[in-house]
N, C-alpha and C. Protein backbone atom coordinates (compact mmCIF):
# COMPACT_ATOMS: atom_id res chain seq x y z
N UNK A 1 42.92 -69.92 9.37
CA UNK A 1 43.27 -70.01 10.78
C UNK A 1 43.23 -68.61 11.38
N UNK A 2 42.91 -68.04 12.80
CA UNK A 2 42.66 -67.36 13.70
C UNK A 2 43.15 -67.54 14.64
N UNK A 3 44.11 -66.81 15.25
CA UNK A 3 44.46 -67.24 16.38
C UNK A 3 44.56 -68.62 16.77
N UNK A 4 44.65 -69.33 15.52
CA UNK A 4 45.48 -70.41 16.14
C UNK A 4 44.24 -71.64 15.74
N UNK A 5 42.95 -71.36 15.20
CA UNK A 5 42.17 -72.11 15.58
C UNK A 5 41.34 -71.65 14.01
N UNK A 6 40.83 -73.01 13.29
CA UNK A 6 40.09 -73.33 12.16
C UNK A 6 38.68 -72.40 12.10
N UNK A 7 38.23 -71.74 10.88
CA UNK A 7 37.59 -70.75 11.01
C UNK A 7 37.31 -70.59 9.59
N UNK A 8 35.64 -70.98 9.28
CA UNK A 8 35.06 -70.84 8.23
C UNK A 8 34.42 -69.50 7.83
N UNK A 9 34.38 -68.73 7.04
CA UNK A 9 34.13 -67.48 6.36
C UNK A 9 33.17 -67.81 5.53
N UNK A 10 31.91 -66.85 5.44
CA UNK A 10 31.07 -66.52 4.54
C UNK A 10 30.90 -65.41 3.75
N UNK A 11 31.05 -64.98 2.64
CA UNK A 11 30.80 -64.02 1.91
C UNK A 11 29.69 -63.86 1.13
N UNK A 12 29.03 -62.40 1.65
CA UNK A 12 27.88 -62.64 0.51
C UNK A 12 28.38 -60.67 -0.10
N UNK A 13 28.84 -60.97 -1.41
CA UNK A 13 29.40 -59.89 -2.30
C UNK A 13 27.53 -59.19 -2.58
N UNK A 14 28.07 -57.78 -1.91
CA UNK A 14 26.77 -57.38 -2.60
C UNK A 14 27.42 -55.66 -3.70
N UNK A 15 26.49 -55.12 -4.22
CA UNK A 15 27.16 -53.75 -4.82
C UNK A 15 26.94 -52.58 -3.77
N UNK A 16 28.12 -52.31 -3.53
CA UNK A 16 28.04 -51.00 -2.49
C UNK A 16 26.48 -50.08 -2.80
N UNK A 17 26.60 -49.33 -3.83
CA UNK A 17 25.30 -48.85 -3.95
C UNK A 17 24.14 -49.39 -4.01
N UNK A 18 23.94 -50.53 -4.46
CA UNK A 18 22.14 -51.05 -3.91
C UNK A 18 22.32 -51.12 -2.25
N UNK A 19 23.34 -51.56 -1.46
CA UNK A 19 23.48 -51.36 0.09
C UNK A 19 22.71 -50.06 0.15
N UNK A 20 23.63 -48.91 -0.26
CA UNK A 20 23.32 -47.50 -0.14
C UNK A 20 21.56 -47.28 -0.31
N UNK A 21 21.16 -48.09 -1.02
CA UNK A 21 19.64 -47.29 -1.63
C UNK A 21 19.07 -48.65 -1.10
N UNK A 22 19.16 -49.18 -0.53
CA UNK A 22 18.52 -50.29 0.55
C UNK A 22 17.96 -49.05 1.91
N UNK A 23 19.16 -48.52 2.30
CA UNK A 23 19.63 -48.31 3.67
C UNK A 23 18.84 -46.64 3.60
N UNK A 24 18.99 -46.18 2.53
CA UNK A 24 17.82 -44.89 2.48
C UNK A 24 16.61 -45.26 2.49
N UNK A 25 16.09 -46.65 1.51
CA UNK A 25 14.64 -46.54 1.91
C UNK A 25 14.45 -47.12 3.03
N UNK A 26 15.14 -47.63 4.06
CA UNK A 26 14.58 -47.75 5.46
C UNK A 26 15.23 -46.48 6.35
N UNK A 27 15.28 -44.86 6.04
CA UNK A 27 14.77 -43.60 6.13
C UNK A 27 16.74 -43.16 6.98
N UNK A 28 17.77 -43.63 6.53
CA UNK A 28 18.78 -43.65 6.49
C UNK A 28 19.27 -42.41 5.85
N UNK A 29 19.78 -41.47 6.17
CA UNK A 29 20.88 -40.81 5.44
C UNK A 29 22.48 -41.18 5.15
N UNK A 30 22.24 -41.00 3.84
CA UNK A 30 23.66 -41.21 3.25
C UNK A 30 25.32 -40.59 3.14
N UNK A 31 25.62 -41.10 3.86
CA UNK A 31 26.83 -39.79 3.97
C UNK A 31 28.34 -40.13 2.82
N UNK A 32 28.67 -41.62 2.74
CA UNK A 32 29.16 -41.77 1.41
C UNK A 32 29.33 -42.87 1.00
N UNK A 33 29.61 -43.38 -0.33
CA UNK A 33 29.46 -44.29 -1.01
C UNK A 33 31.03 -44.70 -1.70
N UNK A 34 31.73 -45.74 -0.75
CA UNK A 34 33.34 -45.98 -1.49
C UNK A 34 33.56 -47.27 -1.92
N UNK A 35 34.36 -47.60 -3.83
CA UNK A 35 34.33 -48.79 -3.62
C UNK A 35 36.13 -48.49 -3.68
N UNK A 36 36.89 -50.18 -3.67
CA UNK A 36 38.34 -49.75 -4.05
C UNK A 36 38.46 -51.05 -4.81
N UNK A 37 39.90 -50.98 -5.36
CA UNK A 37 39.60 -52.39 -5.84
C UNK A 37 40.51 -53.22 -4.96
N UNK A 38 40.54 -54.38 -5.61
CA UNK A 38 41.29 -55.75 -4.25
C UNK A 38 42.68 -55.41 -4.70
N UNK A 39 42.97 -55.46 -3.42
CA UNK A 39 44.71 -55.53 -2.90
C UNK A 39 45.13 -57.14 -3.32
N UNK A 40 46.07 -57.01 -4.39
CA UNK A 40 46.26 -58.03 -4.86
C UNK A 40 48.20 -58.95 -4.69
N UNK A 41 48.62 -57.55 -3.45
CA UNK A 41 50.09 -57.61 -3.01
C UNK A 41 49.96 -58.38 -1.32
N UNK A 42 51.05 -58.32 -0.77
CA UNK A 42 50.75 -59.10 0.36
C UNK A 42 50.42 -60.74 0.68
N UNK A 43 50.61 -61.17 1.50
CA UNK A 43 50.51 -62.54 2.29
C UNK A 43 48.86 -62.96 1.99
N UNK A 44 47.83 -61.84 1.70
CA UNK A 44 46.42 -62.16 2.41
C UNK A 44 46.02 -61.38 0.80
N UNK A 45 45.89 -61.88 -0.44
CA UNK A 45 45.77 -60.86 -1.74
C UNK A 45 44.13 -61.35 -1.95
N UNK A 46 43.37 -60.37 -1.56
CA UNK A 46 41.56 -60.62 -1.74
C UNK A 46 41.25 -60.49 -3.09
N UNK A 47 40.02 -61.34 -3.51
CA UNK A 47 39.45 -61.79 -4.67
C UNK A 47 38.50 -60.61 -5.33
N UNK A 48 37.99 -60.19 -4.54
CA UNK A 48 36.85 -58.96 -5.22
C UNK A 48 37.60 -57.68 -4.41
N UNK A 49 37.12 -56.20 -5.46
CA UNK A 49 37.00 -55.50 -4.62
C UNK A 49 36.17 -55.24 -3.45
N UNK A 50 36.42 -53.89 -3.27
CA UNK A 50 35.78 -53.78 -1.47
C UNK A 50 34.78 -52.84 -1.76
N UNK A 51 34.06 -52.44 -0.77
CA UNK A 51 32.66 -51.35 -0.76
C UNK A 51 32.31 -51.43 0.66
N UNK A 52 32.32 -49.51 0.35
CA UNK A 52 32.00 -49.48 2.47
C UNK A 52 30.67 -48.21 1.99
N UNK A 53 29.67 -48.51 2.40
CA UNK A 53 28.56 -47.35 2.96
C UNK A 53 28.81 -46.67 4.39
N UNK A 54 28.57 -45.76 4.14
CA UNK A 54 28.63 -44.80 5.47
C UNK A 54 27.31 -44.09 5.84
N UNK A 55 26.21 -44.00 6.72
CA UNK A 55 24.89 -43.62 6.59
C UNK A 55 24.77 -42.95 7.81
N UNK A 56 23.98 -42.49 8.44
CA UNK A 56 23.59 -41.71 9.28
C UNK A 56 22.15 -41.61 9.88
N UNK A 57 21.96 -41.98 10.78
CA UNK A 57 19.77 -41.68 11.23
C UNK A 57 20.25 -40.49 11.63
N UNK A 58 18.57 -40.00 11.88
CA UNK A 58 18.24 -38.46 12.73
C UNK A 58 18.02 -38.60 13.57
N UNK A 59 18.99 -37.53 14.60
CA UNK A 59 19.14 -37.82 16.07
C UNK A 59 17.36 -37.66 16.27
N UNK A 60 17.57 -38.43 17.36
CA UNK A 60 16.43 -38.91 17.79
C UNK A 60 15.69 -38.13 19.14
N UNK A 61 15.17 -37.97 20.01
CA UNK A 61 14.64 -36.98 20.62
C UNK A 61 15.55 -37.30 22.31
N UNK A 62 16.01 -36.43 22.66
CA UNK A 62 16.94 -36.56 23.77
C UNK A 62 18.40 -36.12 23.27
N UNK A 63 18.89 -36.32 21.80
CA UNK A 63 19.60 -35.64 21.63
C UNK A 63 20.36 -34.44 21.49
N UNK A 64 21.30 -34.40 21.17
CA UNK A 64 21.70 -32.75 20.71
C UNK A 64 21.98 -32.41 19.52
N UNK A 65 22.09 -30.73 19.26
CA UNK A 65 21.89 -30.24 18.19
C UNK A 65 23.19 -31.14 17.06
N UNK A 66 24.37 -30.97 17.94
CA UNK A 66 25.88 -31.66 17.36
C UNK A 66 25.74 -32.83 17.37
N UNK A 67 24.72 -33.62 17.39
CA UNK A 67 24.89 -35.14 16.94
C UNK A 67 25.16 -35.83 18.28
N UNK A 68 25.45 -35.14 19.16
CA UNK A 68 25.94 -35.80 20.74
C UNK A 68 25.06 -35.82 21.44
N UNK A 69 25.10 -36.76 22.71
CA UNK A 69 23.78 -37.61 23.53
C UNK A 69 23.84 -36.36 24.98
N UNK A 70 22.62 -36.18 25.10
CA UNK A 70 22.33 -35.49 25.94
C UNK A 70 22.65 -35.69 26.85
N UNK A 71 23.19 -35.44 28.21
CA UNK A 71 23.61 -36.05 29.42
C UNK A 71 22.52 -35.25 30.53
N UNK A 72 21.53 -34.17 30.05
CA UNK A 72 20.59 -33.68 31.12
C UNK A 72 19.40 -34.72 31.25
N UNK A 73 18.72 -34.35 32.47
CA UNK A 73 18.13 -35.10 33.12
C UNK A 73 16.77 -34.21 32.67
């Protein structure tokens, strides 16, 4: 339940790092690779651990040197 209202979930468990080396060969930089394991305390105790990628593209042309969006004309 959600706010009050019935709500089906899909999971598709993948390994943090093949994400990671997916996401470089479509020309991605990698900035880091975290897994943890499942929180198994609490009201809501999850089945697998977790995995977060963090990646980055290259600023793209209009940008700035600091990663921030150009605002000139």
């Amino acid at each position: 339940m959600a706010l009050g209202e019935e709500v089906a979930l899909v999971f598709h468990r993948r390994e943090p790092q093949r994400i990671a080396e997916l996401l470089l060969e479509a020309g991605l930089g990698l900035v880091s690779v975290t897994r943890r394991e499942r929180e198994t305390d609490g009201p809501f105790p999850e089945r697998a651990p977790q995995g977060f990628v963090l990646v980055r593209r290259s600023v793209v042309s209009g940008g700035c040197e600091d990663g921030g969006i150009s605002t000139a004309n």
